[in-house]
Protein backbone atom coordinates (compact mmCIF):
# COMPACT_ATOMS: atom_id res chain seq x y z
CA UNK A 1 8.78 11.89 -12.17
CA UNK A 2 7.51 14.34 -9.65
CA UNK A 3 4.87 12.70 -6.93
CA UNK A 4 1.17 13.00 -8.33
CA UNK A 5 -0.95 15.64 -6.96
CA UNK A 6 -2.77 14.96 -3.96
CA UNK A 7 -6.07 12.27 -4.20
CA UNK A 8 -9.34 14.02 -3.03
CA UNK A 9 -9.14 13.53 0.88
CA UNK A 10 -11.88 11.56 1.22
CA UNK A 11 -10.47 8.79 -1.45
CA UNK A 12 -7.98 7.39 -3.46
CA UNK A 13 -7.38 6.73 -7.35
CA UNK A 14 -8.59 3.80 -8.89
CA UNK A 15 -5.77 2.57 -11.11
CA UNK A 16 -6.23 0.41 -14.88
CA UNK A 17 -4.14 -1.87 -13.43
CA UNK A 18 -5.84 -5.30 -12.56
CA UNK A 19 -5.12 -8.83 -11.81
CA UNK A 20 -5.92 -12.44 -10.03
CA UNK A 21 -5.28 -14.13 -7.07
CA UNK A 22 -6.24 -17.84 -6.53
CA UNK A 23 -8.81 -16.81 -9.21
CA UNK A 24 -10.52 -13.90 -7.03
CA UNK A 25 -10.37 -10.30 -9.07
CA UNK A 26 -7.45 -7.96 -7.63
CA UNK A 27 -8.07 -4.08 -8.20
CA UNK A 28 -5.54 -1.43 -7.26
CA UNK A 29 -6.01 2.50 -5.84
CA UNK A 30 -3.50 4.66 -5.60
CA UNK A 31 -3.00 7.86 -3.58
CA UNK A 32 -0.78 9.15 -0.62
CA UNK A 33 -0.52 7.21 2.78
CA UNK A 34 -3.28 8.58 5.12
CA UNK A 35 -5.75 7.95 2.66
CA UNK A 36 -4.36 4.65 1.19
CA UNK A 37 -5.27 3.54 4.52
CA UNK A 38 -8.38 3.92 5.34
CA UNK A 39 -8.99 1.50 2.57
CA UNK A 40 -7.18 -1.26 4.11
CA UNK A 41 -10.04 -4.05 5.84
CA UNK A 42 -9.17 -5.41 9.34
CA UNK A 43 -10.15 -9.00 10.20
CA UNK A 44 -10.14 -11.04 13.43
CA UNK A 45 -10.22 -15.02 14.06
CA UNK A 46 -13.47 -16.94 15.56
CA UNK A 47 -14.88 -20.06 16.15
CA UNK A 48 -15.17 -22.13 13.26
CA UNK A 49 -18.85 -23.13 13.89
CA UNK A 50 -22.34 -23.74 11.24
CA UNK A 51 -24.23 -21.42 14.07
CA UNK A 52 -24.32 -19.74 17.07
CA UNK A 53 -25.47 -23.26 18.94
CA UNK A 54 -23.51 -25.57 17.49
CA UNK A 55 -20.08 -27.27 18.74
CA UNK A 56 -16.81 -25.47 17.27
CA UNK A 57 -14.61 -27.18 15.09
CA UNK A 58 -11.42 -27.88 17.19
CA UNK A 59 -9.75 -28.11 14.00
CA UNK A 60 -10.11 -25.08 12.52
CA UNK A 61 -10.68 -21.48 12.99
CA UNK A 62 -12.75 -19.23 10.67
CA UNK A 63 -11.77 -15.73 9.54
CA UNK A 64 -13.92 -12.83 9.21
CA UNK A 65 -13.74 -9.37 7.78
CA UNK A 66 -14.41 -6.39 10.02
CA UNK A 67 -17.05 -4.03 8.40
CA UNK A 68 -15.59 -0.45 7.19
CA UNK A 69 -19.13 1.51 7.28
CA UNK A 70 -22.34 1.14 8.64
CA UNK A 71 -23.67 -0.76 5.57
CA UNK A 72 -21.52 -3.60 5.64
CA UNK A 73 -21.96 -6.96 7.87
CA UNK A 74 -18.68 -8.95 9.35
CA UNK A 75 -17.88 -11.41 6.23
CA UNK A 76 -16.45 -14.44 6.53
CA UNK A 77 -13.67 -14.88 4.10
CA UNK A 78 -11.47 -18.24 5.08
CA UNK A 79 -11.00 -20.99 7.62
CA UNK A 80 -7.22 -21.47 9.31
CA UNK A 81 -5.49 -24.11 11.74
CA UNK A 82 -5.65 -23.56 15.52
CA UNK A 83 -1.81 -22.84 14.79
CA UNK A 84 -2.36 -19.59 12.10
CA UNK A 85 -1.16 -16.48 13.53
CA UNK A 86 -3.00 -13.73 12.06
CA UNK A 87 -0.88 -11.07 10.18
CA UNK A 88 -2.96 -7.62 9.62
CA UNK A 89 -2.61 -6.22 6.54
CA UNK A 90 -3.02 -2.86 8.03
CA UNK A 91 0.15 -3.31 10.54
CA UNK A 92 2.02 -5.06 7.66
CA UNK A 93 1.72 -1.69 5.73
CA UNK A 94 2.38 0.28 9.29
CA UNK A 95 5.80 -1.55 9.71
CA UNK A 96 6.58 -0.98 5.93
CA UNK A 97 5.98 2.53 5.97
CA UNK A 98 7.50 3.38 9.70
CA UNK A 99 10.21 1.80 8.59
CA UNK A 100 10.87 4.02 6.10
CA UNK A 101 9.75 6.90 8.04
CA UNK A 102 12.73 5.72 10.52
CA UNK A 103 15.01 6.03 7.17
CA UNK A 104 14.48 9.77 7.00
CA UNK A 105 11.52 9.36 4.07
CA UNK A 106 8.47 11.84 4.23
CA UNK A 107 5.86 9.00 4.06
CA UNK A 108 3.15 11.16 3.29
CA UNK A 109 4.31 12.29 0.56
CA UNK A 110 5.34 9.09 -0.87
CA UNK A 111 2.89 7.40 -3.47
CA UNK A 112 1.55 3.85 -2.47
CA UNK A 113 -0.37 1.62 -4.80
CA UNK A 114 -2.98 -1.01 -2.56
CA UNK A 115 -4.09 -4.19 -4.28
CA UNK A 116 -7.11 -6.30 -2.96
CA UNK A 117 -9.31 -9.17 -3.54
CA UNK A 118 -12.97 -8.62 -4.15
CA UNK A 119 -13.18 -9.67 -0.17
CA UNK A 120 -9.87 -8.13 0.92
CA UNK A 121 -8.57 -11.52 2.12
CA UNK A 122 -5.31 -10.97 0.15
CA UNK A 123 -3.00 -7.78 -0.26
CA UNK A 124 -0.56 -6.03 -2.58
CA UNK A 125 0.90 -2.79 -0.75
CA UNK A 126 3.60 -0.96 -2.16
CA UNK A 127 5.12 2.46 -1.77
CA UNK A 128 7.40 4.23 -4.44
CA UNK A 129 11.07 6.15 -3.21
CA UNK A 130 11.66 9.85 -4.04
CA UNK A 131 12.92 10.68 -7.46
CA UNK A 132 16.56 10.76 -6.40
CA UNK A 133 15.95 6.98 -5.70
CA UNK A 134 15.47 6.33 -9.44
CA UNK A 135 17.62 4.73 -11.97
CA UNK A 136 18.45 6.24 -15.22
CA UNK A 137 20.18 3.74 -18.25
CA UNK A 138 21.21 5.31 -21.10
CA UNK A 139 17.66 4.91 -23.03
CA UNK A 140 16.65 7.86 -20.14
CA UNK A 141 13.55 5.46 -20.01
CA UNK A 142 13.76 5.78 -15.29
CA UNK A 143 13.34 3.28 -12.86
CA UNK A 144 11.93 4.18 -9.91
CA UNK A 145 12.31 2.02 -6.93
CA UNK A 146 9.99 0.39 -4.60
CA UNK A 147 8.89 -1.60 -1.61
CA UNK A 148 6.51 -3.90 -1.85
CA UNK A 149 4.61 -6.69 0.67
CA UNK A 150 1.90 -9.30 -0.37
CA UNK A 151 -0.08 -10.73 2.23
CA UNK A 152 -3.16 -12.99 3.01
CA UNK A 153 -5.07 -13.52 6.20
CA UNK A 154 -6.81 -16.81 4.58
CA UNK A 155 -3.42 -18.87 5.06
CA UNK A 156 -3.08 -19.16 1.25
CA UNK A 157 0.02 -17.26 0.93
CA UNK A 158 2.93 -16.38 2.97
CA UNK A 159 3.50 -12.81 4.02
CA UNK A 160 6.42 -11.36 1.53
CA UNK A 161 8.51 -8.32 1.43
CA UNK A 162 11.30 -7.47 -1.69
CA UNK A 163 12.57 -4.36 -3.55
CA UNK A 164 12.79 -4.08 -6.89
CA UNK A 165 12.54 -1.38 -9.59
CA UNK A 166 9.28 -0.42 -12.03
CA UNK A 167 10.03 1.16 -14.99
CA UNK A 168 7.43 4.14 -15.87
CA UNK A 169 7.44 4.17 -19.54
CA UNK A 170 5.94 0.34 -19.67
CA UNK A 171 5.02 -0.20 -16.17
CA UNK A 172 7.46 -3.05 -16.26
CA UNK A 173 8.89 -4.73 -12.98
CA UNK A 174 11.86 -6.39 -12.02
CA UNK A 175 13.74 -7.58 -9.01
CA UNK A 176 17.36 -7.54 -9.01
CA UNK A 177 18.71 -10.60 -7.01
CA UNK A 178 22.14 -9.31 -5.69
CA UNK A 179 19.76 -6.65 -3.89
CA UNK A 180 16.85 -8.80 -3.16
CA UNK A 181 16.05 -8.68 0.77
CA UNK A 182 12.65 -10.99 0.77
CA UNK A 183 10.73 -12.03 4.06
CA UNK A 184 8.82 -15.05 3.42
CA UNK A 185 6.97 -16.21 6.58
CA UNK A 186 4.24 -18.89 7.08
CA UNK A 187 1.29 -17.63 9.23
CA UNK A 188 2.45 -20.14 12.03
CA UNK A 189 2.88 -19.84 15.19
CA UNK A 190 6.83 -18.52 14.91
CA UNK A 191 5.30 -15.67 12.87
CA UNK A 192 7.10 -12.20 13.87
CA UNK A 193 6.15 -9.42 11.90
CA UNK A 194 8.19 -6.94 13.37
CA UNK A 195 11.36 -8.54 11.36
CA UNK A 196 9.66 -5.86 8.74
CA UNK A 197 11.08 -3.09 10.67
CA UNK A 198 14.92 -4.97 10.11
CA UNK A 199 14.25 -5.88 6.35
CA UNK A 200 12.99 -2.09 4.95
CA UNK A 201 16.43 -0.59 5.85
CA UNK A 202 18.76 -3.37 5.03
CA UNK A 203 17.36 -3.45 1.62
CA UNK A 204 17.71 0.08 1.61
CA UNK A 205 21.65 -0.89 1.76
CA UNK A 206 21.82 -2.35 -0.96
CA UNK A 207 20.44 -0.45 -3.39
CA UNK A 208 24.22 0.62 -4.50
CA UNK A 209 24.69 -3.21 -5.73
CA UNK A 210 21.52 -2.71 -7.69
CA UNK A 211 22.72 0.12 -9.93
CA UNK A 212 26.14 -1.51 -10.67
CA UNK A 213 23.84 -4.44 -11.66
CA UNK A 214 21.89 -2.54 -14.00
CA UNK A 215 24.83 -0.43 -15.19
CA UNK A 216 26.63 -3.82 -15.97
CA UNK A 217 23.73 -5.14 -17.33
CA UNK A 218 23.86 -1.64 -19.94
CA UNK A 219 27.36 -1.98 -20.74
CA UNK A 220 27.11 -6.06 -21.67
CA UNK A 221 26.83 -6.97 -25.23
CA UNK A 222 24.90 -9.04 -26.65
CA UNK A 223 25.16 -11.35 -30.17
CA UNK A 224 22.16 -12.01 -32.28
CA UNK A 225 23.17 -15.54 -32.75
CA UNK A 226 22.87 -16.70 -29.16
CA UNK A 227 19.72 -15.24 -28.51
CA UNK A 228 17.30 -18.26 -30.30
CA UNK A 229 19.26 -20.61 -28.71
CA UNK A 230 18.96 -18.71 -24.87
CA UNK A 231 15.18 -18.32 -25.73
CA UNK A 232 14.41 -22.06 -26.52
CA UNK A 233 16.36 -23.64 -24.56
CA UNK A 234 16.41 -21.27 -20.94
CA UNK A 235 13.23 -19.48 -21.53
CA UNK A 236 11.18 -21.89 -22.60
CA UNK A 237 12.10 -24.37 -19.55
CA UNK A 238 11.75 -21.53 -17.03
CA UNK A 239 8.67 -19.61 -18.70
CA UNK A 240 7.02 -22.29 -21.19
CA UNK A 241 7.47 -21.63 -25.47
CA UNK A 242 4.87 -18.75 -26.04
CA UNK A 243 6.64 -16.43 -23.23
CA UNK A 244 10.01 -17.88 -24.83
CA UNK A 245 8.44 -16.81 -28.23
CA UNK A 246 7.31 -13.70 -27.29
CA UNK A 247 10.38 -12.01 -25.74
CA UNK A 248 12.53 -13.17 -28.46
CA UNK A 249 10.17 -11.24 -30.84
CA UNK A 250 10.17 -8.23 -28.54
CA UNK A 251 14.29 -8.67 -28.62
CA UNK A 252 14.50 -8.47 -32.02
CA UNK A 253 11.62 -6.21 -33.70
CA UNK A 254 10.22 -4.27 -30.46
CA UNK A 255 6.75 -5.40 -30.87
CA UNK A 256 4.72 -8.10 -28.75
CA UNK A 257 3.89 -11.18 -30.79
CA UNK A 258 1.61 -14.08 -30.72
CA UNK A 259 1.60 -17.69 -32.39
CA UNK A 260 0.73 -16.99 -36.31
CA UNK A 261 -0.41 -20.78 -35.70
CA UNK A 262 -1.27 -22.29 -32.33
CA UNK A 263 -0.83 -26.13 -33.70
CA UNK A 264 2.78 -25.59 -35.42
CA UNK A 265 5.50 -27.83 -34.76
CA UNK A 266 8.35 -25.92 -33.55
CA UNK A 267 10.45 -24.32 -31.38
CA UNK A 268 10.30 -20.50 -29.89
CA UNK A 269 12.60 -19.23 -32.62
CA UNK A 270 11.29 -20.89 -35.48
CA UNK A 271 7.52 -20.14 -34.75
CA UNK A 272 5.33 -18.04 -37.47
CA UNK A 273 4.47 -15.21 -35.93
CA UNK A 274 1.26 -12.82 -35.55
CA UNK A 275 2.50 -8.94 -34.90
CA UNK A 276 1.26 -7.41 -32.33
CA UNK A 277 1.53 -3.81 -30.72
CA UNK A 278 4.93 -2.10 -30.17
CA UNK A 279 6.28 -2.38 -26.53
CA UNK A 280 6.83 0.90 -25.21
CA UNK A 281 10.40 1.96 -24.61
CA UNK A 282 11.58 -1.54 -26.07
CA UNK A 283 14.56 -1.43 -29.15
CA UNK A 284 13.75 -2.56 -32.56
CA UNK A 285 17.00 -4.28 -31.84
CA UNK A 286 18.63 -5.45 -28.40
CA UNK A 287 22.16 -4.72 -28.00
CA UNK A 288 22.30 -5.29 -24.48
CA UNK A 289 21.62 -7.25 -21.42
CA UNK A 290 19.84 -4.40 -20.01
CA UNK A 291 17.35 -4.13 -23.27
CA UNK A 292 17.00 -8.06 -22.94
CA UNK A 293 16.15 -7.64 -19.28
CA UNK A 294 12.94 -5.28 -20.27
CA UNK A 295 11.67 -7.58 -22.79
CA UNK A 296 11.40 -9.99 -20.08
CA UNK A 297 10.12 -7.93 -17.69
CA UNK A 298 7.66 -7.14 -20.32
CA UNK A 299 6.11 -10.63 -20.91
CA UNK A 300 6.77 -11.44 -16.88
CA UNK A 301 4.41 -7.91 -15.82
CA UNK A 302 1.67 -8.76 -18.21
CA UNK A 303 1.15 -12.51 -16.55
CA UNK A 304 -2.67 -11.87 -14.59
CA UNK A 305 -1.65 -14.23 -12.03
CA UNK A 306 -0.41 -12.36 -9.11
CA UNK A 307 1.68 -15.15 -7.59
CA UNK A 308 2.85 -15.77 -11.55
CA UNK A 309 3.50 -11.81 -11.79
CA UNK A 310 5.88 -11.21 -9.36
CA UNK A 311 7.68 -14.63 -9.09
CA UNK A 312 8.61 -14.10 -13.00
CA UNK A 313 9.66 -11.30 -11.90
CA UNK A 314 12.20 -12.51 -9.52
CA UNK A 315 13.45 -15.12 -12.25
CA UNK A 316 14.86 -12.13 -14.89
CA UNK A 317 18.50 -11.98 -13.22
CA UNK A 318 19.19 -15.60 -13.29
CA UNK A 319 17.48 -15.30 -17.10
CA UNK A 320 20.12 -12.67 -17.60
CA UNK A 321 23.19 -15.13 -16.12
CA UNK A 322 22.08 -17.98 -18.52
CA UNK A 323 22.30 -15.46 -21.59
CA UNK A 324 25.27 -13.85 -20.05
CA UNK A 325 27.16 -17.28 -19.48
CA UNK A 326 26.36 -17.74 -23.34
C-alpha cells in the first residue's frame, strides 16, 4: 500500500477509528509528521492549590494543559506526586520518530496515526514502515508494520513503546512476542525517556524473527477437533466466554457472532449463536495458526478499551502456543 497523499497543510485526517481511555473519548487523525504535530498539546506541572492565595498542597502537584491558539485557556487536566516526572507527549513522539530518522527512514513521508483524550491528557502515537517493511502470508491479505507509544501526563498509565504488525484488509493488530521490544516506565523519578532512542532500533532487529513467526504460524496445521476445546478452556480464561465464543465462530464460518441467548447454560462451543457480519479477509474455515491468529486479533482490535485493545493484543502469541501445544 503506497503512502496516502499528502493531508491539507494546515491539518490532518480525522480517522473512523475511535475508542476509550479510563472512560474519556479517544479520537484519532492521521496525516504525515510535520502536521501530525502541531496537534500534539504540551503541558507543564504547578502548584496544586484551590487559588492563587491559598497554601499549596505539599502532597501533590496539579497538571495543566498549555493552550494551542488564542481561544483556549491553560486547563487543568490531573493532579501527580511531588515524585512524577513529567513525560511530554510531544518529545515522546520526537524520540520515536528521530529514532527512526537515525535508521535511514524518510520520516516525513511516513504515515502516523495520533490518538487523544477529549483533554489530551493521554496519547496513542504511532507511525507506519515503508511498504518493503510489510508482511505478505499466502492469503496476500499485507501486514504492514509499526511503532507505536501510549502515554499519559495524568500518572494513570505508564509510558509504553512495542512493534507489532496491522493488517490493512481488517485493521486488525497484533504483537508478535519473540519480537516484542516494550518500554514500560512509571512517571517516577528514575524516568529516562531517552531509552526511546535505544528501543526504536533494536526492535528494528528483530523484525527477521517476526516473519519466521508468522511464516511458521502459515505453515502450522490445525485440527477442527481441538479447536472447542482451546476456545473454552484457554480463551475463555484469558479473554472471558463471549470473546471465546466469538473467535471460535469466526474460526469456523468467517463471520462475527453474538450469544443467540444471553442466559444459556453453556460453554463457548456449545452456545446458540446469532450471525453476524462477515470478517473481512477471515476463512470460512481455519486451516492454520496464522488464520487462527486473525480471528483473534479480530475480537482483541474491536475491544473500545484502549488499555483492553492493545494488551489483548499482546496475549495472541501465547493464545497461539496453547493451541499449538494442543
Amino acid at each position: 500500500m503506497p503512502n496516502p497523499a499528502p493531508p491539507p497543510e494546515d491539518g490532518v485526517r480525522l480517522t473512523d477509528e475511535s475508542a476509550n481511555w479510563h472512560s474519556r473519548e479517544v479520537t484519532y487523525v492521521s496525516g504525515y509528521w510535520p502536521q501530525v504535530r502541531k496537534h500534539i498539546p504540551r503541558f507543564e506541572l504547578a502548584e496544586f492549590r484551590s487559588d492563587g492565595g491559598a497554601p499549596a498542597n505539599p502532597y501533590y502537584r496539579a497538571v495543566y494543559r498549555l493552550p494551542m491558539t488564542p481561544f483556549e485557556q491553560r486547563m487543568p487536566v490531573g493532579i501527580v506526586s511531588n515524585t512524577y516526572t513529567l513525560a511530554q507527549h510531544q518529545e515522546v513522539a520526537e524520540r520515536c520518530v528521530n529514532a527512526l530518522a537515525s535508521c535511514g527512514f524518510d520520516v516525513n513521508r511516513l504515515e502516523c496515526q495520533l490518538g487523544l483524550t477529549t483533554l489530551g491528557e493521554w496519547m496513542n502515537f504511532r507511525m507506519f514502515l515503508p511498504e518493503g517493511k510489510d508482511y505478505v502470508p499466502p492469503d496476500q491479505h499485507r501486514l504492514r508494520l509499526r511503532f507505536e507509544c501510549f502515554n499519559a501526563v495524568d500518572g494513570g498509565a505508564s509510558l509504553e513503546l512495542f512493534l507489532g504488525w496491522y493488517r490493512l484488509v481488517c485493521s486488525n493488530g497484533l504483537v508478535i512476542n519473540k519480537s516484542l521490544r516494550q518500554l514500560r516506565a512509571i512517571h517516577d523519578a528514575s524516568l529516562d525517556i531517552s531509552m526511546l532512542s535505544q528501543l526504536v532500533p533494536e526492535a528494528l532487529n528483530t523484525v527477521a524473527a517476526d516473519r519466521e513467526q508468522l511464516h511458521r504460524w502459515s505453515t502450522t496445521a490445525v485440527k477442527q477437533q481441538h479447536l472447542s476445546r482451546w476456545a473454552d478452556t484457554a480463551v475463555a480464561d484469558t479473554w472471558g466466554k463471549l470473546a471465546a465464543f466469538r473467535t471460535l465462530h469466526i474460526c469456523r464460518t468467517g463471520h462475527d457472532a453474538e450469544f443467540a441467548d444471553s442466559f444459556e447454560k453453556a460453554i463457548p462451543s456449545k452456545k446458540r449463536a446469532g450471525m453476524l457480519a462477515p470478517v473481512p479477509g477471515a476463512v470460512r474455515h481455519v486451516v492454520n495458526l496464522y488464520d487462527v491468529g486473525q480471528a483473534l486479533s479480530w475480537v482483541a482490535t474491536h475491544r473500545r478499551n484502549a488499555d483492553e485493545r492493545s494488551g489483548w493484543q499482546r496475549d495472541i502469541p501465547s493464545l497461539i502456543a496453547k493451541l499449538e501445544a494442543a
